[in-house]
C-alpha atoms as a PDB file:
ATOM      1  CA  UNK A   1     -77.908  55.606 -36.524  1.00  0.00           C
ATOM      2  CA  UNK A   2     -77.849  55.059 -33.210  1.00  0.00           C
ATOM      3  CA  UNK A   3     -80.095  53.108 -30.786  1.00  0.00           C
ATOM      4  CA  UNK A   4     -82.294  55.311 -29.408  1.00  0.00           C
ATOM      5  CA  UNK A   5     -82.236  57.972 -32.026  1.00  0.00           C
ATOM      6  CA  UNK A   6     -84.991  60.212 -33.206  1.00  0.00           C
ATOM      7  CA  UNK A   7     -85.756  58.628 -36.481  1.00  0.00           C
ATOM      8  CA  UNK A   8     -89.475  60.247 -37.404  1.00  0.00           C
ATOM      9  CA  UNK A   9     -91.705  62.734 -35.365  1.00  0.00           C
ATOM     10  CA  UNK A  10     -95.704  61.833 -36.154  1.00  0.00           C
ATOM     11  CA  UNK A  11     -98.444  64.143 -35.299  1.00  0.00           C
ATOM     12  CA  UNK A  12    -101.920  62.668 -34.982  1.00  0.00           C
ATOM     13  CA  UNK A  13    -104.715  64.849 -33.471  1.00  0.00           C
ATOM     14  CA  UNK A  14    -102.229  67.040 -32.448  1.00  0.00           C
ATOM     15  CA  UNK A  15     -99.696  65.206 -30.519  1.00  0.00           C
ATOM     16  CA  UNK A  16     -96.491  64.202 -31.399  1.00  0.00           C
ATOM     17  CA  UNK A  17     -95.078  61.442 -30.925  1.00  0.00           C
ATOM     18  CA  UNK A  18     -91.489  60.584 -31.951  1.00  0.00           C
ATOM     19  CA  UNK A  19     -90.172  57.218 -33.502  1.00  0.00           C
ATOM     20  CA  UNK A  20     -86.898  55.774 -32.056  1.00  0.00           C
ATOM     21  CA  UNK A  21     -84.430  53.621 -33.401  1.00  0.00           C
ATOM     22  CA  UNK A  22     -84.670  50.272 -31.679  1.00  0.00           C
ATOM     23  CA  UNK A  23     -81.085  49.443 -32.552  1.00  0.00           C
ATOM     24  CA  UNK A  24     -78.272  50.772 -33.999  1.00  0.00           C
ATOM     25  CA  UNK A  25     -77.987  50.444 -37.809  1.00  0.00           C
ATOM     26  CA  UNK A  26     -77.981  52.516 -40.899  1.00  0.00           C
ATOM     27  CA  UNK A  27     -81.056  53.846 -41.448  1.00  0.00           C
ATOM     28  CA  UNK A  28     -83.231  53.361 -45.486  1.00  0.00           C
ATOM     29  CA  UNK A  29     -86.196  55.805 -45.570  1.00  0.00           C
ATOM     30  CA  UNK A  30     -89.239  55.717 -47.321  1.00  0.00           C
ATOM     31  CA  UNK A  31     -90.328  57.922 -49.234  1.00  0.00           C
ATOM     32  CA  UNK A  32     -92.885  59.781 -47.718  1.00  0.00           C
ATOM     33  CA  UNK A  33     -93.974  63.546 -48.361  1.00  0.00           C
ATOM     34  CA  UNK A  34     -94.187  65.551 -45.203  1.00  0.00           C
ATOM     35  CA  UNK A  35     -97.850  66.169 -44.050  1.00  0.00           C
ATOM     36  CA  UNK A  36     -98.783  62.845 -45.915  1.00  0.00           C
ATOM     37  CA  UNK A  37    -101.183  60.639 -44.205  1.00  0.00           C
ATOM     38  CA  UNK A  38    -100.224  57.662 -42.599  1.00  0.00           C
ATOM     39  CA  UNK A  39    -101.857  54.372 -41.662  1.00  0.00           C
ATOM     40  CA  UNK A  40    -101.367  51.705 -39.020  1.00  0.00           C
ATOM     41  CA  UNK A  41     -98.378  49.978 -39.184  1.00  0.00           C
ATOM     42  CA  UNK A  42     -97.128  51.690 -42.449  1.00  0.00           C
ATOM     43  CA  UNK A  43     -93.204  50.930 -42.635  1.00  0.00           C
ATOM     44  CA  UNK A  44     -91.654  55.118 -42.285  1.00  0.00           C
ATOM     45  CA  UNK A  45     -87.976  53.363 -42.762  1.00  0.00           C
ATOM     46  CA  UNK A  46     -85.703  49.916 -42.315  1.00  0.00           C
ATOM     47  CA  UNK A  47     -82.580  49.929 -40.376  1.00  0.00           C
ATOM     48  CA  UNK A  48     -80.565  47.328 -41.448  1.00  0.00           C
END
């Protein structure tokens, strides 16, 4: 992954918002289900 990549797009009240990389890396989801409810600061992947 690169920095700067589109890792996750979140909708809340219907906005998006998209998650970026911070740095490049290879990327370890979690797994999530799409549509699943998310709280604050929830971990949606690690890039190591």
């Amino acid at each position: 992954m690169e920095e700067g990549a589109a890792v996750a797009v979140v909708e809340a009240m219907k906005m998006e918002s998209t998650v970026r990389a911070p740095r490049a890396g290879t990327l370890r989801r979690e797994e999530l289900d799409a549509g699943a409810s998310l709280t604050a600061g929830q971990v949606l992947a690690r890039l190591g």
